[in-house]
C-alpha atoms as a PDB file:
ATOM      1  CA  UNK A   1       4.919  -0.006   5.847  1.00  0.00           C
ATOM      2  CA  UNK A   2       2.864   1.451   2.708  1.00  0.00           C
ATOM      3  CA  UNK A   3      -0.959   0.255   3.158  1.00  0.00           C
ATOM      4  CA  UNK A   4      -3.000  -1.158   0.076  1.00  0.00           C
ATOM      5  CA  UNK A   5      -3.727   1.789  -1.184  1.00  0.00           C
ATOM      6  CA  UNK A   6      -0.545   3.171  -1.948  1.00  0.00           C
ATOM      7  CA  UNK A   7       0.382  -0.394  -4.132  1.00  0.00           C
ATOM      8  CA  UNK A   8      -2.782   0.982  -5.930  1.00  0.00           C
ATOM      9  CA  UNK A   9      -1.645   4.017  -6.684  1.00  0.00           C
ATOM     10  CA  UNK A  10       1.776   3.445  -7.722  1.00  0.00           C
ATOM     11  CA  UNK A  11       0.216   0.744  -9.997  1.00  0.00           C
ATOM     12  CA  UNK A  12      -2.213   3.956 -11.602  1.00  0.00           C
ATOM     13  CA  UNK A  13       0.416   6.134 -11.670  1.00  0.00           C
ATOM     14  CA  UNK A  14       3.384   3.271 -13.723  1.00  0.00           C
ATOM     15  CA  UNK A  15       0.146   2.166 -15.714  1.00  0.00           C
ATOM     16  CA  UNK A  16      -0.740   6.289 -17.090  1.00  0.00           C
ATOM     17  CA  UNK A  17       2.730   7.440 -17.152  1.00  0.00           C
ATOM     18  CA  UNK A  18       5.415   4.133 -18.437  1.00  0.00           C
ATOM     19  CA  UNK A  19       2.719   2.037 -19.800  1.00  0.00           C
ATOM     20  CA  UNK A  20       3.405   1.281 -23.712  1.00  0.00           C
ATOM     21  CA  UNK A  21       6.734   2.598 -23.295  1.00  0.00           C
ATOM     22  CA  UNK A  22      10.329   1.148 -24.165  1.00  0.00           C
ATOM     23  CA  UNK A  23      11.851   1.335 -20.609  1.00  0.00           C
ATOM     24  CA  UNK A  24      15.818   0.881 -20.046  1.00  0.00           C
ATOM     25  CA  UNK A  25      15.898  -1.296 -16.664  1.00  0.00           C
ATOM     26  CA  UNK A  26      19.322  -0.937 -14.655  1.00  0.00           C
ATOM     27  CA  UNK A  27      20.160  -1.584 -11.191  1.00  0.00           C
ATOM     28  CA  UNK A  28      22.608   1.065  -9.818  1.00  0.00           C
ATOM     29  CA  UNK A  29      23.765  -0.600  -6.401  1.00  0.00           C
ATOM     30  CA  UNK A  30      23.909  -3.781  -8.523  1.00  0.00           C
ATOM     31  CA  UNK A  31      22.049  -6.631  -6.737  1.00  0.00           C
ATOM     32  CA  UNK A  32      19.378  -6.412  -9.080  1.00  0.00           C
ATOM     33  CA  UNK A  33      21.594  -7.021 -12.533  1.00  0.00           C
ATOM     34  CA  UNK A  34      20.354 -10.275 -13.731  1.00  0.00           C
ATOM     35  CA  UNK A  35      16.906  -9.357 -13.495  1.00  0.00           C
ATOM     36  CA  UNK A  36      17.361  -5.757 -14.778  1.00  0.00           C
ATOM     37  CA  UNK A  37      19.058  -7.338 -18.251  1.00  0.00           C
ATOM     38  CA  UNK A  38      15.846  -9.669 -18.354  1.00  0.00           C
ATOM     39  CA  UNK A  39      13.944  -6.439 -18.352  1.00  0.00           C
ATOM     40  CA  UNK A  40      16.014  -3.889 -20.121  1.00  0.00           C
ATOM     41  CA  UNK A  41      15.116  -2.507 -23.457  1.00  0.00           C
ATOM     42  CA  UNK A  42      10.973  -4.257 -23.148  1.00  0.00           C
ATOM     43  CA  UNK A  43       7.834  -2.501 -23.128  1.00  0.00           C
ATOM     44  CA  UNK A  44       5.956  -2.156 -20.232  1.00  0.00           C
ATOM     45  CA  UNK A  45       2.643  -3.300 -20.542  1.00  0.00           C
ATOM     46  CA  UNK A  46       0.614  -3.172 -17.597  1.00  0.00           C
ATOM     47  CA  UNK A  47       0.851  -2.408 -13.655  1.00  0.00           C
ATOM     48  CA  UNK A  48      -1.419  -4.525 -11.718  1.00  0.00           C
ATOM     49  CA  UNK A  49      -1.768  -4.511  -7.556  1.00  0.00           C
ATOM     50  CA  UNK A  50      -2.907  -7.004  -4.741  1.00  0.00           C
ATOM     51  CA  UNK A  51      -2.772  -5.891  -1.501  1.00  0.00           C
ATOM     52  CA  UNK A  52       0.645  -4.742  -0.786  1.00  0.00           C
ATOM     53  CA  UNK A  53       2.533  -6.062  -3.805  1.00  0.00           C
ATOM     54  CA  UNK A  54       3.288  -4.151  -6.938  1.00  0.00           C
ATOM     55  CA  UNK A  55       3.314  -6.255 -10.559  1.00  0.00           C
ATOM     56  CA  UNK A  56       5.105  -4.675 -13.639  1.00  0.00           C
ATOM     57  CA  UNK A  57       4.482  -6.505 -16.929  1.00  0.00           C
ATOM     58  CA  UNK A  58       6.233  -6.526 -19.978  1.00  0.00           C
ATOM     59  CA  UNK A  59       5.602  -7.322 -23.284  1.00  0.00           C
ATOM     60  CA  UNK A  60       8.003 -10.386 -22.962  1.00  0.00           C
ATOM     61  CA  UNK A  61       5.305 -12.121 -20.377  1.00  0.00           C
ATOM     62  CA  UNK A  62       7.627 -11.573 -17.468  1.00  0.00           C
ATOM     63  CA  UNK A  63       6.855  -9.366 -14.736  1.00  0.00           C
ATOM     64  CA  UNK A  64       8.268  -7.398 -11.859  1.00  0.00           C
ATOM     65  CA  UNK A  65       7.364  -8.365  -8.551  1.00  0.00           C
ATOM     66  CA  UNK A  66       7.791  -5.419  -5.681  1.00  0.00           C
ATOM     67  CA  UNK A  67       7.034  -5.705  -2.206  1.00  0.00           C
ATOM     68  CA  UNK A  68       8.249  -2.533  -0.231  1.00  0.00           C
ATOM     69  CA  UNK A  69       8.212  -3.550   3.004  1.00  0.00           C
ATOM     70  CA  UNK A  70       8.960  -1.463   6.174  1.00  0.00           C
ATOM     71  CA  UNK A  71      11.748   0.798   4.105  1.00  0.00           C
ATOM     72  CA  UNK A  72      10.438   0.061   0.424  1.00  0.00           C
ATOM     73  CA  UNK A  73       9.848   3.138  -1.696  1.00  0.00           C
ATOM     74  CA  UNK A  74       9.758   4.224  -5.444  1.00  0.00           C
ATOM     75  CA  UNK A  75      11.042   7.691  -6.582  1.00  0.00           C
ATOM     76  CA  UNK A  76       9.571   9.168  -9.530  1.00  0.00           C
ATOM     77  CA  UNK A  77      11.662  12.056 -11.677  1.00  0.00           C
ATOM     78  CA  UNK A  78      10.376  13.805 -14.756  1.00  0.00           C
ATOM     79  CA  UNK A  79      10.496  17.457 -16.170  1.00  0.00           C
ATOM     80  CA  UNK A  80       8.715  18.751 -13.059  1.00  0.00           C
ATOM     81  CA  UNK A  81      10.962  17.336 -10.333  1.00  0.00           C
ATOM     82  CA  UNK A  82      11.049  14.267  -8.375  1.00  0.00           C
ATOM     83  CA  UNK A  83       8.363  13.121  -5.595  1.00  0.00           C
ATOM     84  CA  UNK A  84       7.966   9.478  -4.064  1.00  0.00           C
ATOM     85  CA  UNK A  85       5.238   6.653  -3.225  1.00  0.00           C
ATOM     86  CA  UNK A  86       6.395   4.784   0.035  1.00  0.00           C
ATOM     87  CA  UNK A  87       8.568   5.707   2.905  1.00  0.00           C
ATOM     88  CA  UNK A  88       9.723   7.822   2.976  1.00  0.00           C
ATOM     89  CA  UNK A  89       8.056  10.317   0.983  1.00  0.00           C
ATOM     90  CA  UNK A  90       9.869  13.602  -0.660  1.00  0.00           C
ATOM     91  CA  UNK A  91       9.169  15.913  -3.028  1.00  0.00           C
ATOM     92  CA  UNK A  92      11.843  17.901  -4.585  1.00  0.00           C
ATOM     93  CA  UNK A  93      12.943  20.003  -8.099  1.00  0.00           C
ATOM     94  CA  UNK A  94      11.508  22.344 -10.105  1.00  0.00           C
ATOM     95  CA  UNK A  95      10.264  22.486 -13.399  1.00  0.00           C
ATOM     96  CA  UNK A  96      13.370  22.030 -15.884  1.00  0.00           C
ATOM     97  CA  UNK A  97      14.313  20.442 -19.662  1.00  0.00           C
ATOM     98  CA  UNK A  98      15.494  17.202 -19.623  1.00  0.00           C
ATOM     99  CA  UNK A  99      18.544  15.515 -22.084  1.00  0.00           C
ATOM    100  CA  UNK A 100      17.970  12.879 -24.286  1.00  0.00           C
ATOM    101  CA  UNK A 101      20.486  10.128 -25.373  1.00  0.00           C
ATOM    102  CA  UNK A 102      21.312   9.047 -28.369  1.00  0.00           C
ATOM    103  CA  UNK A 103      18.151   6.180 -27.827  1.00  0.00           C
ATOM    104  CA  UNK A 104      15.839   8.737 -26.960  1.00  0.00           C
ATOM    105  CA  UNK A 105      16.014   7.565 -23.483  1.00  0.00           C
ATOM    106  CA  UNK A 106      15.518  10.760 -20.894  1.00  0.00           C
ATOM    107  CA  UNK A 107      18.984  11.025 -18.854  1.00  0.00           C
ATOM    108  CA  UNK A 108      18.134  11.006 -15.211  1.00  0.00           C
ATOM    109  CA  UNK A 109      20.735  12.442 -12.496  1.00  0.00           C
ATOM    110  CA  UNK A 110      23.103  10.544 -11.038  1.00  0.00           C
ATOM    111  CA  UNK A 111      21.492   7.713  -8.617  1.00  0.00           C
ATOM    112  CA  UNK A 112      21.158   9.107  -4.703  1.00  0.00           C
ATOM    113  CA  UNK A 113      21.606   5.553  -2.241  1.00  0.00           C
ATOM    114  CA  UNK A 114      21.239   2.323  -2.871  1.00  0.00           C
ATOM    115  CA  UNK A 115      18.883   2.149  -6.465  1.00  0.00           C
ATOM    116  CA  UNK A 116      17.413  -1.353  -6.082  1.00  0.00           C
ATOM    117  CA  UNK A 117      16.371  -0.594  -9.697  1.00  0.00           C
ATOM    118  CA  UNK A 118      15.797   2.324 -12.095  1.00  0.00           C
ATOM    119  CA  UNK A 119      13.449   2.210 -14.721  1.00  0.00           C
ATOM    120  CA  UNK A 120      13.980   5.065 -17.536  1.00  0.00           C
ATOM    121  CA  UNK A 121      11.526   6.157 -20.240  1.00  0.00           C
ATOM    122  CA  UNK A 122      11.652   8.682 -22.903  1.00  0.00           C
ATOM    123  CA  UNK A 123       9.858  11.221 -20.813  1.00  0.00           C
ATOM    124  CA  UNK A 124      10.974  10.438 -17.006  1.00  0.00           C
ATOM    125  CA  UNK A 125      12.581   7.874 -14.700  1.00  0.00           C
ATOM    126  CA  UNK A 126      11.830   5.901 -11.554  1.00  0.00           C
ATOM    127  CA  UNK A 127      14.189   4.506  -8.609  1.00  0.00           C
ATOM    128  CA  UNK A 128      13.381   1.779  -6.242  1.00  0.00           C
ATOM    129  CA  UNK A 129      14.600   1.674  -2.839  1.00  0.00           C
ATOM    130  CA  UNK A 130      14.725  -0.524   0.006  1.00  0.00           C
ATOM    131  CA  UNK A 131      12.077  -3.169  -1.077  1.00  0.00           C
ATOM    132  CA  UNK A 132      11.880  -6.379   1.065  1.00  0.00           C
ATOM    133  CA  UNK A 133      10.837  -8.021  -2.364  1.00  0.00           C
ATOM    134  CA  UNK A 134      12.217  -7.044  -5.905  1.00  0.00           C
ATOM    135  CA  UNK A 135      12.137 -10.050  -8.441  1.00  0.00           C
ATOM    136  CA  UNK A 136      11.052 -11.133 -11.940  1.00  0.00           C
ATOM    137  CA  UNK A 137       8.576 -13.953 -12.349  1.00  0.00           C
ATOM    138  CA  UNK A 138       6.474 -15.340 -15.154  1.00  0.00           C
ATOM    139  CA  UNK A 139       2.955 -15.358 -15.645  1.00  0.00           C
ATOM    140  CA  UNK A 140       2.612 -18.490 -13.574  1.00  0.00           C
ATOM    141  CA  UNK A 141       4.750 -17.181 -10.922  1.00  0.00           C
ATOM    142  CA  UNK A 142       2.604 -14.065 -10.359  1.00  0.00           C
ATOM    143  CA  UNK A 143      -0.297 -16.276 -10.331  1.00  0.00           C
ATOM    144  CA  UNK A 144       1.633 -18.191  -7.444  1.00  0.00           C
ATOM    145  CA  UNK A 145       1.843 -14.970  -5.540  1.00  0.00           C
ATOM    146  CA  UNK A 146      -1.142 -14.201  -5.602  1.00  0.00           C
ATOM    147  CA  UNK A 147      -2.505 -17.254  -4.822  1.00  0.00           C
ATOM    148  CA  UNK A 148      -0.261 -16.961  -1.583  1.00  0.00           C
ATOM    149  CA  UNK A 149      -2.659 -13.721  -1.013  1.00  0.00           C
ATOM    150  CA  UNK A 150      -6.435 -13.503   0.771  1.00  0.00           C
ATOM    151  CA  UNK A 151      -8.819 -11.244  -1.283  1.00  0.00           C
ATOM    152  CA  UNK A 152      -7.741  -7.469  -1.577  1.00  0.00           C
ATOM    153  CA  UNK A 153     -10.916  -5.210  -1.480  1.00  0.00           C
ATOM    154  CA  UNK A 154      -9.945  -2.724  -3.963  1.00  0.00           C
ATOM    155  CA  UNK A 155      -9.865  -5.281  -6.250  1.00  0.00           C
ATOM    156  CA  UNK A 156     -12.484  -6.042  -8.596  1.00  0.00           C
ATOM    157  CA  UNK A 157     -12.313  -9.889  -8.711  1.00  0.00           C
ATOM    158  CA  UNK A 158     -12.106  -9.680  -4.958  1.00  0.00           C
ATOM    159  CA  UNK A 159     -13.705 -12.573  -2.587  1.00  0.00           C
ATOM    160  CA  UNK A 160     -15.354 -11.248   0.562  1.00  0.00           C
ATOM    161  CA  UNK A 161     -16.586 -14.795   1.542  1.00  0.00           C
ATOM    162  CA  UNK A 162     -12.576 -16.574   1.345  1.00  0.00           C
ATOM    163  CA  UNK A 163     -11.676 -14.219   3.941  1.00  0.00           C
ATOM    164  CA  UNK A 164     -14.730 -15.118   6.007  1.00  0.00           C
ATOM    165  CA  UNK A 165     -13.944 -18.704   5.438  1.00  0.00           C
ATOM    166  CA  UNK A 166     -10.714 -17.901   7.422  1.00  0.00           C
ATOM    167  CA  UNK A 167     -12.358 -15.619  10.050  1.00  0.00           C
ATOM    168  CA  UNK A 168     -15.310 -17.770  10.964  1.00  0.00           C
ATOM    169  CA  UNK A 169     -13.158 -20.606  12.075  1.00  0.00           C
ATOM    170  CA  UNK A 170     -10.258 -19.201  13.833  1.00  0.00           C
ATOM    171  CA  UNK A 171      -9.534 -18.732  17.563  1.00  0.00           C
ATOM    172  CA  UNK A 172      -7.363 -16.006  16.767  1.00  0.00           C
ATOM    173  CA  UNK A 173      -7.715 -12.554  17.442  1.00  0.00           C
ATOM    174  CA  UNK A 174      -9.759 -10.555  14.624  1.00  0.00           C
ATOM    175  CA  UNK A 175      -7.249  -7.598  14.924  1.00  0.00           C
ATOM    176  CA  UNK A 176      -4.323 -10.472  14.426  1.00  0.00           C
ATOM    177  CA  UNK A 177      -6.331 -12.296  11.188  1.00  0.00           C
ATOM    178  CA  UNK A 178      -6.775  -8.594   9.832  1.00  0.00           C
ATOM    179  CA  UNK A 179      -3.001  -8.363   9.741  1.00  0.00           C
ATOM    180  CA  UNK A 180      -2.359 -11.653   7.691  1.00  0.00           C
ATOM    181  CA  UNK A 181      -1.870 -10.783   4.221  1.00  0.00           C
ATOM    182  CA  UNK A 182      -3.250 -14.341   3.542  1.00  0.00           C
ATOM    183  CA  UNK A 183      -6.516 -13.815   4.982  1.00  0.00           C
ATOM    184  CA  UNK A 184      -6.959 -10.162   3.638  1.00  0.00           C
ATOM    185  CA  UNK A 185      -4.468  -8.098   1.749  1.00  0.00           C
ATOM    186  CA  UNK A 186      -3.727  -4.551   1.692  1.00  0.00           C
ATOM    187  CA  UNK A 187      -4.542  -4.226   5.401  1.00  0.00           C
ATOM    188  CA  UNK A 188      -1.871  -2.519   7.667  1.00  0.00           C
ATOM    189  CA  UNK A 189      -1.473  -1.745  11.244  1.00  0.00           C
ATOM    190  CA  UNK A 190      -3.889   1.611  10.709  1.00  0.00           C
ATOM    191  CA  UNK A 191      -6.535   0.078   8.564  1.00  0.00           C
ATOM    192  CA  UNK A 192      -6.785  -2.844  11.386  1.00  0.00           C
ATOM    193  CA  UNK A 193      -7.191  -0.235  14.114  1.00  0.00           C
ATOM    194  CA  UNK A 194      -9.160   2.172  12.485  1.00  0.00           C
ATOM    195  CA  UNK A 195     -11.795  -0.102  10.840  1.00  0.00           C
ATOM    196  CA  UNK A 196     -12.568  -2.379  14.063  1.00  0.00           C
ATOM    197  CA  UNK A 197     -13.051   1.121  16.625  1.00  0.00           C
ATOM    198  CA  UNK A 198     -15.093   1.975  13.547  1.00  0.00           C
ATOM    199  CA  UNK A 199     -16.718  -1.088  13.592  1.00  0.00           C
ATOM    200  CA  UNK A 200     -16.971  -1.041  17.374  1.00  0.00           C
ATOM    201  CA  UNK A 201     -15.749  -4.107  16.910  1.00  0.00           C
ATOM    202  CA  UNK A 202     -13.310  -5.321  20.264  1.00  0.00           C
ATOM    203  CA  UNK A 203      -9.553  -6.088  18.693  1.00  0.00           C
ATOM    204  CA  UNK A 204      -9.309  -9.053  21.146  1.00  0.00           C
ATOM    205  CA  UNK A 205     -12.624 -11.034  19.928  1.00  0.00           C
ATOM    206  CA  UNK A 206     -11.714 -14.341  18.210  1.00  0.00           C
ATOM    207  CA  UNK A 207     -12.651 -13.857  14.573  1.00  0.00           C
ATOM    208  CA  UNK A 208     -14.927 -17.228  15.015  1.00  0.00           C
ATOM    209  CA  UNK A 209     -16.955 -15.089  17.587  1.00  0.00           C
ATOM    210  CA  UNK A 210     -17.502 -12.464  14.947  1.00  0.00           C
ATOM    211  CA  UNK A 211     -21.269 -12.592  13.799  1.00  0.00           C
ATOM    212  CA  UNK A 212     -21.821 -12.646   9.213  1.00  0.00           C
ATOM    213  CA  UNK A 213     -23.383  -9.109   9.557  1.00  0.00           C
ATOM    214  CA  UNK A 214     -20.116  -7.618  11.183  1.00  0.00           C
ATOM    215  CA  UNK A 215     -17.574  -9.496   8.907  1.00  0.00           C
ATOM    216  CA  UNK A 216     -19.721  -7.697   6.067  1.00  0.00           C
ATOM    217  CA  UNK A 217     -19.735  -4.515   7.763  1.00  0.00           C
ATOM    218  CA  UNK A 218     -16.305  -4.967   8.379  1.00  0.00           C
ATOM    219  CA  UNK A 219     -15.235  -5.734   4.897  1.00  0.00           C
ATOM    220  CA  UNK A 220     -17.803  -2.916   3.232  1.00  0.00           C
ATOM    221  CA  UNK A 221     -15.492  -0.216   5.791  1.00  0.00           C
ATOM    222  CA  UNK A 222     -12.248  -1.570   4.523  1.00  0.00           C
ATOM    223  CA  UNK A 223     -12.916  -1.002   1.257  1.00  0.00           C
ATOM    224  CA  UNK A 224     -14.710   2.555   1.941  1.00  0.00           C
ATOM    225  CA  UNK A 225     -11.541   3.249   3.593  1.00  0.00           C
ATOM    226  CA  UNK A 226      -9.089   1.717   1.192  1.00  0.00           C
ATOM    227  CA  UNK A 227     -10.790   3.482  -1.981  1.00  0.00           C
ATOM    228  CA  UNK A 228     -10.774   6.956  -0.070  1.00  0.00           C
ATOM    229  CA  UNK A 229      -7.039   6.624   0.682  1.00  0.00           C
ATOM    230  CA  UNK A 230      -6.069   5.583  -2.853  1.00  0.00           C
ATOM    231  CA  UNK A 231      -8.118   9.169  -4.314  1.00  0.00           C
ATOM    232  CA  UNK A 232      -6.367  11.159  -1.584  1.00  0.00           C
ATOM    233  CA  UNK A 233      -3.193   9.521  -1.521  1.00  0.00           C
ATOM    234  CA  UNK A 234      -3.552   9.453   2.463  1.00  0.00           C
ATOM    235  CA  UNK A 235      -5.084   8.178   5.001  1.00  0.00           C
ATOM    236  CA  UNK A 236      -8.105   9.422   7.109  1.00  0.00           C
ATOM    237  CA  UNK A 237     -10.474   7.662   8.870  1.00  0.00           C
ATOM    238  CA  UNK A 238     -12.678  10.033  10.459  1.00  0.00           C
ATOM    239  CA  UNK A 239     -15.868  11.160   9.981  1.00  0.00           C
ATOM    240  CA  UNK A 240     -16.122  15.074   9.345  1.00  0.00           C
ATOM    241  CA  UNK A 241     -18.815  15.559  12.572  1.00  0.00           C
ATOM    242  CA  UNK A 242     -16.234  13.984  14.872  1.00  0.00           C
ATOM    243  CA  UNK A 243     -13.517  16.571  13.949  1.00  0.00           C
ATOM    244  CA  UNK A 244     -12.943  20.020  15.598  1.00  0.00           C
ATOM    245  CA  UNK A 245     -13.150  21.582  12.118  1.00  0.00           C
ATOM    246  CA  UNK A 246     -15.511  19.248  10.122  1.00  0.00           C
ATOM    247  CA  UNK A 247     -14.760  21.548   6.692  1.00  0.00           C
ATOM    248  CA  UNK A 248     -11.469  21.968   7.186  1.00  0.00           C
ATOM    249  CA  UNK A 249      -9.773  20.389   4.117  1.00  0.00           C
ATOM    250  CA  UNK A 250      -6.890  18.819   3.707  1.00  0.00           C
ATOM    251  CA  UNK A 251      -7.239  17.249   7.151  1.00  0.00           C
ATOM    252  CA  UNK A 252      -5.095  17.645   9.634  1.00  0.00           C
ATOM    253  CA  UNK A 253      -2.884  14.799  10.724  1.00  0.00           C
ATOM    254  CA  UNK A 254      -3.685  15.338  14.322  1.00  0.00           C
ATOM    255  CA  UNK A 255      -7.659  15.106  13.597  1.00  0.00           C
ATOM    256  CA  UNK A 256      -7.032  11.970  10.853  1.00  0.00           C
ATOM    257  CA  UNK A 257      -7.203   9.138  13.196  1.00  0.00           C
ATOM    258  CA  UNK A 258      -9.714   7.858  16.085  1.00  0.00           C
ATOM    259  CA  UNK A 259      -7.329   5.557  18.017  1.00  0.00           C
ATOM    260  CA  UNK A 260      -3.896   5.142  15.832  1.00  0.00           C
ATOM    261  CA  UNK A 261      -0.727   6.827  17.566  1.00  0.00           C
ATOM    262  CA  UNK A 262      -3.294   8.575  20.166  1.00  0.00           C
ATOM    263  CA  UNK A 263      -2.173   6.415  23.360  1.00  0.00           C
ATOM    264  CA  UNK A 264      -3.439   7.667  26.792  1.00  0.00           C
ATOM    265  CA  UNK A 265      -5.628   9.804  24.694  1.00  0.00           C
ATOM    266  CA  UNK A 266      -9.139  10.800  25.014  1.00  0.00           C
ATOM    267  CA  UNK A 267     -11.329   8.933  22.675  1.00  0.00           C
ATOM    268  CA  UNK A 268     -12.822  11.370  20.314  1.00  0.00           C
ATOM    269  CA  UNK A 269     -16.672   9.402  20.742  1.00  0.00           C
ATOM    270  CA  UNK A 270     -16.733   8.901  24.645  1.00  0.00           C
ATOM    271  CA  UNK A 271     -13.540  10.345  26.137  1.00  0.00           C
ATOM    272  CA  UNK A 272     -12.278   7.205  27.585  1.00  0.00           C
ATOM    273  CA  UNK A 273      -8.142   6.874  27.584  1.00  0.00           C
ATOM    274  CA  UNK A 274      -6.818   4.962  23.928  1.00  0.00           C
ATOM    275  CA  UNK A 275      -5.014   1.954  25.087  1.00  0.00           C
ATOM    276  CA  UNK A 276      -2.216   0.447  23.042  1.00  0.00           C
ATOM    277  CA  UNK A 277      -0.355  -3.117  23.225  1.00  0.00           C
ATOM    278  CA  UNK A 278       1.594  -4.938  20.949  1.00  0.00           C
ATOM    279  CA  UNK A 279       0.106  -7.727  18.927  1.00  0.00           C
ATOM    280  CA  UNK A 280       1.096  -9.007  15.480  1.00  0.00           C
ATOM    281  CA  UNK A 281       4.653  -7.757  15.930  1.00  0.00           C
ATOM    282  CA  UNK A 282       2.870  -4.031  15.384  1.00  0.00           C
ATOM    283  CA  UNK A 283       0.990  -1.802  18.029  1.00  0.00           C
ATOM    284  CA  UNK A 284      -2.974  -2.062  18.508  1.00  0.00           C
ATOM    285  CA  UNK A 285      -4.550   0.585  19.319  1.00  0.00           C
ATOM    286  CA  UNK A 286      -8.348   0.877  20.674  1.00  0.00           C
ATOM    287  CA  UNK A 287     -10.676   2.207  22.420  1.00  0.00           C
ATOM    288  CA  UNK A 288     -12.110   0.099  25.613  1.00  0.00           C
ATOM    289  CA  UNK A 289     -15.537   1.232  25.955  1.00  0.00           C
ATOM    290  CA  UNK A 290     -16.442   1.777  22.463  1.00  0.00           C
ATOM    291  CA  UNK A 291     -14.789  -1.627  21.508  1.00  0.00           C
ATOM    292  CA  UNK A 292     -16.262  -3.390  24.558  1.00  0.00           C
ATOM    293  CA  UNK A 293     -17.867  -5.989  22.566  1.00  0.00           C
END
């Protein structure tokens, strides 16, 4: 499932390239219709993010509510070829001339799978797939969604102390409360992992056993992190000095992680094994002697 930062980007990337643009709104496999005719022929006005959900709105005060999900991902296609945000991602085409119709509306290629929706500018298109959330809502109702949401914390307006609220008083697991959207959003199953081995912070600790100073160092990481993934576009989480090559750019896949998808191995900081266990419906992984506490 895409992280926070990737909700981030796509909102960047619909706010420079469809914003203030007359967008035809269609919905190819068809289970989209009614709310692509409630969108069809507006103006896009702003993209806005929070956590993991993606907010398109239009000059006729609705907006577009995505969540991707697990499968969820958005296609992009202009004059230079087509690449994607979400999973999975592609990159395709070469640089080419694109028709316009009679509307001035650029005329994408046929739709490949099942096109949740396709949005289509003058100058390129875009084609959601597979979201577990695609609907239209008013004002009201995006401020309903939201409100559903715990503070994001690559967002400006965002609330350190409402998640700590949450944390300080629960007998569940930290690495559990970092998974609930409600508590913080944005946070996925590598961003929980990563930020509590670098925390050196023990996944099993109740979050009421956490001390003030570690939920802030906690939440100043997570955004570090967050921030670093959305100018990259991917994620790493470790330091250059605890890489084999520490100028080695971009970085490796193998050498981006300290404990996610490294089970049974060594821990990069003390060479104990990387355990791994389900919890949260996902797969924790940590290290036991760095995150002994």
């Amino acid at each position: 499932m895409p992280e926070g930062h990737t909700l981030h980007r796509l909102a960047a990337h619909f706010g420079a390239a469809y914003a203030g643009r007359r967008l035809r709104v269609t919905s190819p496999q068809g289970r989209f219709a009614e709310g692509a005719r409630r969108l069809d022929g507006r103006t896009l006005t702003e993209a806005d993010a929070h956590g993991k959900q993606l907010f398109l709105g239009f000059d006729s005060g609705s907006w577009l509510r995505v969540h991707l999900g697990l499968y969820g991902a958005w296609t992009f296609g202009d004059a230079s070829g087509e690449r994607s945000l979400g999973a999975p991602r592609v990159r395709s085409g070469s640089e080419r001339e694109l028709d316009l119709d009679e509307d001035g509306f650029v005329v994408p290629p046929p739709p490949a799978g099942a096109v949740r929706v396709r949005l289509v500018s003058a100058e390129g298109w875009a084609d959601l797939r597979g979201p577990s959330a695609c609907e239209v809502v008013t004002e009201d109702g995006k401020d309903a969604a939201r409100a559903r949401l715990g503070p994001d914390p690559l967002r400006a307006d965002a609330d350190p102390e409402r998640a700590w609220a949450v944390v300080s008083r629960s007998r569940s697991t930290v690495a559990a409360l970092l998974m609930r959207q409600d508590v913080i959003a944005g946070v996925g199953n590598i961003y929980r992992a990563e930020s509590l081995f670098r925390a050196g912070i023990g996944p099993h600790r109740a979050g009421r056993d956490l001390t003030r100073a570690e939920w802030r160092m906690l939440w100043a990481d997570l955004a570090a992190m967050l921030r670093d993934g959305v100018r990259d576009g991917r994620i790493v989480t470790t330091r250059p000095e605890h890489r084999p090559d520490p100028d080695l750019r971009p970085v490796p896949r193998s050498d981006s992680f300290y404990v996610s998808y490294r089970t049974g191995e060594p821990c990069r900081l003390c060479g104990a094994g990387v355990r791994a266990e389900e919890l949260a419906g996902r797969t924790l992984y940590w290290c036991p002697k760095c995150q002994s506490r």
